[in-house]
Structures are given as C-alpha cells and as structure tokens.
Protein backbone atom coordinates (compact mmCIF):
# COMPACT_ATOMS: atom_id res chain seq x y z
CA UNK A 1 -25.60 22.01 1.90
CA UNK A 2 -21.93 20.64 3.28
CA UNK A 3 -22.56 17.97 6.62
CA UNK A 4 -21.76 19.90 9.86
CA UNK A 5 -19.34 17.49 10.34
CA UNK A 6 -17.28 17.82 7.58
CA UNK A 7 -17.96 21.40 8.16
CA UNK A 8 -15.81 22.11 11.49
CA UNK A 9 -13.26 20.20 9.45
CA UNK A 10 -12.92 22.92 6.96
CA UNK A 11 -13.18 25.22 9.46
CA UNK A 12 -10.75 23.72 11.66
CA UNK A 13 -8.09 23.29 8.71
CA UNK A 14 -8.72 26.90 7.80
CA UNK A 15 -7.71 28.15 11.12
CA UNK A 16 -4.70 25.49 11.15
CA UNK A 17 -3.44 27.14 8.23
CA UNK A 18 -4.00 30.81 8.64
CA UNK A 19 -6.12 30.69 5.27
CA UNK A 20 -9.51 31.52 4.78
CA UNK A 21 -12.41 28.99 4.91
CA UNK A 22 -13.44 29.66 1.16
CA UNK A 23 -9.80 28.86 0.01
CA UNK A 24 -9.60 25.80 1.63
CA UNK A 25 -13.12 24.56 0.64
CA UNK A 26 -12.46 25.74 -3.24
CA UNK A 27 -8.98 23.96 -2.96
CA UNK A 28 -10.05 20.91 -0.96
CA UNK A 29 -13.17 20.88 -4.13
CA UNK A 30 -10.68 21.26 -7.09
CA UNK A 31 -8.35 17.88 -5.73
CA UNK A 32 -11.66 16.23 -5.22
CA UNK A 33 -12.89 17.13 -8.95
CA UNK A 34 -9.49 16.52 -10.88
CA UNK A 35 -9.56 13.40 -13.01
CA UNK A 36 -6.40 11.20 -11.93
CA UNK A 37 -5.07 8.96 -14.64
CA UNK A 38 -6.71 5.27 -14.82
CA UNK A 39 -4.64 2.52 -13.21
CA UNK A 40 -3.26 0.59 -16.08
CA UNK A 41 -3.50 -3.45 -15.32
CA UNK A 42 0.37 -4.25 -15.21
CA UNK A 43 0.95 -7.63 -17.54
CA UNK A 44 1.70 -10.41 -14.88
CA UNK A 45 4.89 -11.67 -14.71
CA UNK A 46 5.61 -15.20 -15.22
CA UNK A 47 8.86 -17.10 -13.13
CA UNK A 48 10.43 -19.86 -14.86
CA UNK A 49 10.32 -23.32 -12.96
CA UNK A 50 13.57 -25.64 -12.23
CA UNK A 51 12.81 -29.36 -11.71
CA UNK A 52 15.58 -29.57 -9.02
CA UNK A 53 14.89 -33.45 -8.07
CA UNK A 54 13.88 -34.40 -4.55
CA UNK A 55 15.11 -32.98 -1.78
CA UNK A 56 18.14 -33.63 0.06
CA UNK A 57 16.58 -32.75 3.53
CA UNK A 58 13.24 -33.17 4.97
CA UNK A 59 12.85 -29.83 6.61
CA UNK A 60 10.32 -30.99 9.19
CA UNK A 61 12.76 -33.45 11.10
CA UNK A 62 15.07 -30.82 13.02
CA UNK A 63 17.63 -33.49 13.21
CA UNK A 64 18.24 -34.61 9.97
CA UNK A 65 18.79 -31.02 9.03
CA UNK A 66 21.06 -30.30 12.00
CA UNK A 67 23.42 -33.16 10.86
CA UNK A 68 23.57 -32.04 6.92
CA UNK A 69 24.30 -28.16 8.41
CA UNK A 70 27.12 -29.53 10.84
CA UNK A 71 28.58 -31.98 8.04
CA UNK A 72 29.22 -28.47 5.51
C-alpha cells in the first residue's frame, strides 16, 4: 500500500509530465532500488608547518597595524 501522500505526488508528477502514473512509479522505484557506489573515505591530507618566528604586528591593536601598512 503507497501513503496517500506520497500518492498525489506520483500522481501529480505524472500529469506534470504527460506520462502515465505506472511509468513514473516503476521509474521513480528503479532510482530508488539501484545500488550507488560506496563513498570511499578520501586519505586526509596533511599541510606542512613553517615556524615563521613571532609576529611583527599584533593584529588586535588597529594602530600598530595602521602605522606598519602606511610605513610599506
């Protein structure tokens, strides 16, 4: 037995598409039932790391960043 709901949506598509409300259902069933290929895990990817020393600027004091930008 199909849910009334989903129902008028077969119906509904069927009239949308000038097709008839078996084709749709059968075609709607067959994508449901086909077995799609398993998601392989992808190997992470690993970034390489600079030491770069300490920071010229400290970003959080507006000025002190203003007066290093102005100075290039």
């Amino acid at each position: 037995m199909i849910d009334d709901e989903l129902f008028r949506e077969l119906k509904r598509r069927a009239v949308e598409e000038k097709r008839t409300l078996s084709d749709v259902t059968q075609e709607t069933l067959r994508r449901g039932l086909v077995r799609r290929a398993p998601v392989r895990a992808r190997k992470p990817v690993r970034l390489r790391a600079f030491a770069m020393g300490e920071p010229a600027v400290d970003l959080a004091d507006r000025n002190q960043l203003l007066d290093v930008l102005d100075r290039s």
